[in-house]
Protein backbone atom coordinates (compact mmCIF):
# COMPACT_ATOMS: atom_id res chain seq x y z
CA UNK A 1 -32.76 1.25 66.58
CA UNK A 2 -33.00 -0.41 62.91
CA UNK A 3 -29.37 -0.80 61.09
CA UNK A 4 -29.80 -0.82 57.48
CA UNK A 5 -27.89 -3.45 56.10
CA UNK A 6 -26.23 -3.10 52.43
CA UNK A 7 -27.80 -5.40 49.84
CA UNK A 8 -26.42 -8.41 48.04
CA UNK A 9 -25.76 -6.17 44.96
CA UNK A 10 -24.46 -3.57 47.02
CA UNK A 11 -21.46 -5.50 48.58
CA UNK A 12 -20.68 -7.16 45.17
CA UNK A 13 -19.99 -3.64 43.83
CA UNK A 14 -18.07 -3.01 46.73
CA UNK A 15 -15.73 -5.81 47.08
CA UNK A 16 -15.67 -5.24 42.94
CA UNK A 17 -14.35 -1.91 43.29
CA UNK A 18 -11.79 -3.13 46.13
CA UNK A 19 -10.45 -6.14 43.73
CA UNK A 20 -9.38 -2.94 41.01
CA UNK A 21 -7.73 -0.46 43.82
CA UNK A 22 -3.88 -0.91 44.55
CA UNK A 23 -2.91 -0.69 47.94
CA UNK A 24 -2.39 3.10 47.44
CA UNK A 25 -5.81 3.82 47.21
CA UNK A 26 -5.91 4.55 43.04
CA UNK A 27 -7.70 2.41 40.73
CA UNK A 28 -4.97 0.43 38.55
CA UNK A 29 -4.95 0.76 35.00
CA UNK A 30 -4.07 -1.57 32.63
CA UNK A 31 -0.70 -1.28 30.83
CA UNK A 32 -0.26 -0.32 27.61
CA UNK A 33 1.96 -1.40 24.65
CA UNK A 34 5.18 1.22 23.73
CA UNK A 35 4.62 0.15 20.08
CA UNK A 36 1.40 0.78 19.94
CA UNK A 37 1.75 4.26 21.11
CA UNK A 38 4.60 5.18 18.16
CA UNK A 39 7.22 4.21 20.49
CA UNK A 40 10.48 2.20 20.61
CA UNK A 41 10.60 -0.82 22.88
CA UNK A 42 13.19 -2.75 23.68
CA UNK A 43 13.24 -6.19 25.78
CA UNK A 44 16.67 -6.57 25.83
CA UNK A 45 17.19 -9.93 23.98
CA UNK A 46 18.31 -9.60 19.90
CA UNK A 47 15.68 -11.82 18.51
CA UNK A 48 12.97 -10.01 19.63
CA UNK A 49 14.48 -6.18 19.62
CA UNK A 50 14.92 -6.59 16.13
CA UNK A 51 11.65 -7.88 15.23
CA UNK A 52 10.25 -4.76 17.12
CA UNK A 53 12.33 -2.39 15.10
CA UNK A 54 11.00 -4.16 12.28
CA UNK A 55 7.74 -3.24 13.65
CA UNK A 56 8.30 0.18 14.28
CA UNK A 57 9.88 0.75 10.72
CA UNK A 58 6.51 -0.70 9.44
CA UNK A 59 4.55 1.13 11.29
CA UNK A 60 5.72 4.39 9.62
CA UNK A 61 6.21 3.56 6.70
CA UNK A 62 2.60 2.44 6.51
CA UNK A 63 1.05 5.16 7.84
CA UNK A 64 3.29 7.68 5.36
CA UNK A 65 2.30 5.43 2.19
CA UNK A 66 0.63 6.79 -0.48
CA UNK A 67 -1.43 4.88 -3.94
CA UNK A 68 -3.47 6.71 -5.69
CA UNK A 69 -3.57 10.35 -3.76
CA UNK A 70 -0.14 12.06 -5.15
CA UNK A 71 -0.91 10.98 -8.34
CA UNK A 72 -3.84 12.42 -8.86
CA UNK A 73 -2.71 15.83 -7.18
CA UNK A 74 -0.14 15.51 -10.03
CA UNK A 75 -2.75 15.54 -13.09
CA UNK A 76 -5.10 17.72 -11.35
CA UNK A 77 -2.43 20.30 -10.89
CA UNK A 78 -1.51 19.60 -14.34
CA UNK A 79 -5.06 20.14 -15.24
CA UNK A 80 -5.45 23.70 -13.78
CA UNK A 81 -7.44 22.06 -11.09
CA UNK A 82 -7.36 22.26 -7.25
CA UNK A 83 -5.45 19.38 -5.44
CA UNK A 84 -8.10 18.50 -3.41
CA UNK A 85 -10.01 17.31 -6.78
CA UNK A 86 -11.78 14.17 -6.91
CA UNK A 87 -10.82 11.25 -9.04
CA UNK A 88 -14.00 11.54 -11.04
CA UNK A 89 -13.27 15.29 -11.80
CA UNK A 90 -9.69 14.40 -12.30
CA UNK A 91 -10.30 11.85 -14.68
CA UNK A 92 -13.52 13.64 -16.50
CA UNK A 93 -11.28 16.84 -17.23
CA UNK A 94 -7.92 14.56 -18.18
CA UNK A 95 -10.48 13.39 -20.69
CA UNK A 96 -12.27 16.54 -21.97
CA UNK A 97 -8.59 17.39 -22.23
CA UNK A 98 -7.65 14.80 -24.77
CA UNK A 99 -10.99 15.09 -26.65
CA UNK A 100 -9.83 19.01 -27.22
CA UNK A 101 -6.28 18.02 -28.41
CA UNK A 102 -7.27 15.43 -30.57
CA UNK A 103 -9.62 17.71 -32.26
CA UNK A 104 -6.04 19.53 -33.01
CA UNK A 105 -5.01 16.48 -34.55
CA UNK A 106 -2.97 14.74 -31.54
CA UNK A 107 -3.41 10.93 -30.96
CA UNK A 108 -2.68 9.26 -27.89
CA UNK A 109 -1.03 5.70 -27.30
CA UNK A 110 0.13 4.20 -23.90
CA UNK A 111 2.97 1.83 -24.70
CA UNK A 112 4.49 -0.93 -22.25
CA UNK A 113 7.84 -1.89 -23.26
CA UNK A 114 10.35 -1.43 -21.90
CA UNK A 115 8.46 0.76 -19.37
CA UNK A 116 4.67 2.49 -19.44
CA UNK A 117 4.53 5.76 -20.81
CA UNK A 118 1.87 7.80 -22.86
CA UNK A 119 2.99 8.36 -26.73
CA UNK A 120 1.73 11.11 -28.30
CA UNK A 121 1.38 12.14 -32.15
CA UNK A 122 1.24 15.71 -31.82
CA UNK A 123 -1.36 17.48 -34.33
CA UNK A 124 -0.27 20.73 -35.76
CA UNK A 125 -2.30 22.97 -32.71
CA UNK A 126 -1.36 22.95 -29.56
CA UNK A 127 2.07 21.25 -29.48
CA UNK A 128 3.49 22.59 -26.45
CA UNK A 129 -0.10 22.35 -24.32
CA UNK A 130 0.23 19.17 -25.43
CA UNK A 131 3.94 18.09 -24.23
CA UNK A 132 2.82 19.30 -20.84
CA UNK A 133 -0.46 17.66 -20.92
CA UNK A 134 1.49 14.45 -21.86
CA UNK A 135 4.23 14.82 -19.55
CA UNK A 136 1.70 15.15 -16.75
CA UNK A 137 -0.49 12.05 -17.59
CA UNK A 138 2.53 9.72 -18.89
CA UNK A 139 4.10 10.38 -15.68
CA UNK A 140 1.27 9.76 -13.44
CA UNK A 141 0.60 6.13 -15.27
CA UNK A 142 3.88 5.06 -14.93
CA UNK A 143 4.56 5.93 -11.75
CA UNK A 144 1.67 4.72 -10.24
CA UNK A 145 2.16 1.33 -11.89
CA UNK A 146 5.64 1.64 -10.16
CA UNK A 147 4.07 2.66 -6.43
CA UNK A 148 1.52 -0.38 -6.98
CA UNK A 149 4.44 -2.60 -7.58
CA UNK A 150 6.48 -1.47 -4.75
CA UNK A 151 3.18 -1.34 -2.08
CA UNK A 152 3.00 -5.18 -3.10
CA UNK A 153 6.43 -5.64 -2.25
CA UNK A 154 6.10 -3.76 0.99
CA UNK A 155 2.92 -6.04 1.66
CA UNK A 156 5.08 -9.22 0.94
CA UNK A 157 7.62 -7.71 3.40
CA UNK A 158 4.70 -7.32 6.13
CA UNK A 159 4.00 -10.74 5.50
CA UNK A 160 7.33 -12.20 6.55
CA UNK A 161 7.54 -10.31 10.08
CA UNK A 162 3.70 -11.59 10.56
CA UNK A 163 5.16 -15.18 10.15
CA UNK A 164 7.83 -14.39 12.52
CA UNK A 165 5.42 -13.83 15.34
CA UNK A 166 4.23 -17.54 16.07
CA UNK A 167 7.83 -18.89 16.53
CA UNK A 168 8.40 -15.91 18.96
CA UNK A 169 5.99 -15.84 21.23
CA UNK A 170 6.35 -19.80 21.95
CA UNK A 171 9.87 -19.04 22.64
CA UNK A 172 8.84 -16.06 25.40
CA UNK A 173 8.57 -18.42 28.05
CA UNK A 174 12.57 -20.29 27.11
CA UNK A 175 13.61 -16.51 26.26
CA UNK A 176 12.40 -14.62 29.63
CA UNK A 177 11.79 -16.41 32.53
CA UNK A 178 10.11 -13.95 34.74
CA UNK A 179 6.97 -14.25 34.68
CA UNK A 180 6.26 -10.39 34.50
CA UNK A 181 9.30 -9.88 31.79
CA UNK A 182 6.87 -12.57 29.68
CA UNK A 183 4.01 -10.32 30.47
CA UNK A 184 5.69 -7.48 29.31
CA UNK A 185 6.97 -9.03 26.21
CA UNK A 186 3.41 -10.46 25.00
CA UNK A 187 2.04 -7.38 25.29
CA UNK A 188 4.47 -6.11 22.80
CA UNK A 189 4.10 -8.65 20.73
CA UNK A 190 0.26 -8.71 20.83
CA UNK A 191 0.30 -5.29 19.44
CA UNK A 192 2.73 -5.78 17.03
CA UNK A 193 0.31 -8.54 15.28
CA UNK A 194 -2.50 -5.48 15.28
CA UNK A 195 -0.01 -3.38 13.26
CA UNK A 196 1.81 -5.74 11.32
CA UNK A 197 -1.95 -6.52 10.20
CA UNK A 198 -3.12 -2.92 9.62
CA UNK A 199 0.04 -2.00 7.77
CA UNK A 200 -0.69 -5.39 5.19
CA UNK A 201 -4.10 -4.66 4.65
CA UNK A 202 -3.22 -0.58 3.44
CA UNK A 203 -0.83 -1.80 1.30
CA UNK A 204 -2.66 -3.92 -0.44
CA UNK A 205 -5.63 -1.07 -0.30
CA UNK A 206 -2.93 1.63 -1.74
CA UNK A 207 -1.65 -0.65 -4.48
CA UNK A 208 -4.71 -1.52 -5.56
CA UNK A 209 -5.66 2.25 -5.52
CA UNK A 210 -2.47 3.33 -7.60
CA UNK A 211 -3.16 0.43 -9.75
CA UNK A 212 -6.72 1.32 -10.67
CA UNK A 213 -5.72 5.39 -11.12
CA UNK A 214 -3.51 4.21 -13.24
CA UNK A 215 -5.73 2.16 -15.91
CA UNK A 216 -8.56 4.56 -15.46
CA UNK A 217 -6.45 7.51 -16.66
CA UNK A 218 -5.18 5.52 -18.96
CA UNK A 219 -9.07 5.17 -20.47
CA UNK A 220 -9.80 8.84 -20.14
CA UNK A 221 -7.47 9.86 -22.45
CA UNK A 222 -8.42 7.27 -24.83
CA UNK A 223 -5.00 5.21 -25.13
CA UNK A 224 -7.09 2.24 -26.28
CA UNK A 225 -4.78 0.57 -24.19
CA UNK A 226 -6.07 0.18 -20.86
CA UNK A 227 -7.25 -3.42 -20.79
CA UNK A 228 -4.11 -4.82 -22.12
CA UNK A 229 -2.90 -2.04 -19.04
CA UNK A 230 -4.50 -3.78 -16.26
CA UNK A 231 -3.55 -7.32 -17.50
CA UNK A 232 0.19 -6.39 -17.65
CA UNK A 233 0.23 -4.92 -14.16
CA UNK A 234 -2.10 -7.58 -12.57
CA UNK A 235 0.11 -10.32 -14.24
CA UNK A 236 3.48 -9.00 -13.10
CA UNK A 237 5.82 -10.24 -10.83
CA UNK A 238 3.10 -13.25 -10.91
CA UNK A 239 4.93 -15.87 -13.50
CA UNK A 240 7.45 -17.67 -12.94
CA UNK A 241 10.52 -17.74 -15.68
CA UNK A 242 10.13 -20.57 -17.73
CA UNK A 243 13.95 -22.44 -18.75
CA UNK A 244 15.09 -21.67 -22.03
CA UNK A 245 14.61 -24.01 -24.63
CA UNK A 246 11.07 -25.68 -23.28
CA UNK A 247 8.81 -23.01 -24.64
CA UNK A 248 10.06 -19.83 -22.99
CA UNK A 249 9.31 -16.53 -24.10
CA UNK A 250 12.01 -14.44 -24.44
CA UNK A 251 12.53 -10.93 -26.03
CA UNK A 252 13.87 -11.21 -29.68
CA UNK A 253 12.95 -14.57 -29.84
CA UNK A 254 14.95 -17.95 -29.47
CA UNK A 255 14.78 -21.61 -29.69
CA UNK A 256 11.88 -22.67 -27.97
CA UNK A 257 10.46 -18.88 -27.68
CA UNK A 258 8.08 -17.12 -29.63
CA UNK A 259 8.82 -15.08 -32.36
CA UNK A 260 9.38 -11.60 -31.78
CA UNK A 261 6.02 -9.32 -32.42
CA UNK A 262 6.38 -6.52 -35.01
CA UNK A 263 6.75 -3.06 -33.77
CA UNK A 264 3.84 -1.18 -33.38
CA UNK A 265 3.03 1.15 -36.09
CA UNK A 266 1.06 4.19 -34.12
CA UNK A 267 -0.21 5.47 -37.58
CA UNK A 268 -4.04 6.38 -37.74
């Protein structure tokens, strides 16, 4: 009688299949990081639990931030349009909006100092449309320059745990001497890089987004203003303060500053 034997490929699959099953019989899987999965994890040594809180904290706050989105539910709302409007249709009716007022007589101005805001010079028609119509866009500009700032700031904060990482996971080995404790540990760690990472990145994305809502509304309602718009909020929080005396500008002027500009006369 002929006994089949099983081919070369045959046992390879089988001994294969062997090298993954645990002694009870199941198939192991591999482990999975707490952090990654929204949890709390904590190792038990200060240095590294409070890097992982960090984490988590980041984590959230990441996923719940916001640029551009609530501020253009505010003007759409504003505009007798759905929330779920698109930027474009946002922006085209904030500007079909202004055209209509200023056919009233109404200019429109955004100013920078101390603080961005939209200036209006109400026309005879229309006042009280246009407080609300103002109200609605002046608000939206400055607080999305103010969300853009602060989603930079969160992105510089994101940046400081990242830099954290290297010095901790040299230290694993002095920190937890068991080898599977390490394990454990890396695995955390390894997935806190992955966040830390994603969380950066849509920061930067959401600023950016706030940032550009912001000078494109500014355009629609012809401010006349928006260039020198982005430039301010690009440049901010970019130069450094310059010592008094050597050049430095300073409001109201000074030795060594410039002169103080004139006021701005919003007069046609």
């Amino acid at each position: 009688m002929r006994v089949l034997r099983p081919t070369t490929l045959s046992r390879a699959a089988v001994v294969a299949l062997m090298l993954t099953m645990p002694l009870g019989g199941c198939i192991a899987t591999a482990p999975t990081s707490h952090l990654a999965n929204g949890e709390s994890y904590a190792s038990g040594q200060e240095k590294y639990d409070s890097f992982f809180n960090s984490v988590a904290e980041t984590k959230k706050k990441a996923d719940d931030s916001e640029g551009e989105a609530p501020l253009r539910k505010k003007v759409a709302s504003a505009l007798g349009l759905e929330e779920s409007a698109k930027t474009s249709e946002t922006l085209d009716a904030a500007k079909s909006r202004s055209s209509d007022l200023k056919k009233g007589g109404s200019k429109f101005y955004v100013v920078l100092d101390p603080e961005a805001k939209l200036v209006v010079k109400a026309g005879p028609e229309d006042k009280d449309d246009t407080k609300a119509f103002v109200e609605a866009v002046g608000g939206a500009i400055k607080d999305g320059l103010a969300s853009a700032d602060e989603l930079t700031a969160f992105a510089r904060d994101v940046e400081s745990l990242e830099a954290q990482l290297p010095t901790l996971d040299s230290d694993l080995a002095t920190t937890f001497p068991e080898p599977s404790k390490q394990s454990e540990v890396k695995l955390e760690l390894d997935a806190a890089k992955a966040i830390l990472e994603k969380a950066r990145l849509k920061a930067e994305s959401e600023s950016g987004r706030a940032l550009r809502f912001s000078v494109m509304l500014a355009g629609a309602v012809d401010s006349g203003a928006a260039g020198e718009l982005l430039a301010a909020a690009a440049n901010k929080g970019n130069e450094k303060p310059k010592p008094k005396g050597r050049g430095g500008v300073a409001k109201g002027g000074g030795k060594g500053g410039a002169k103080p500009k004139p006021k701005q006369d919003f007069d046609p």
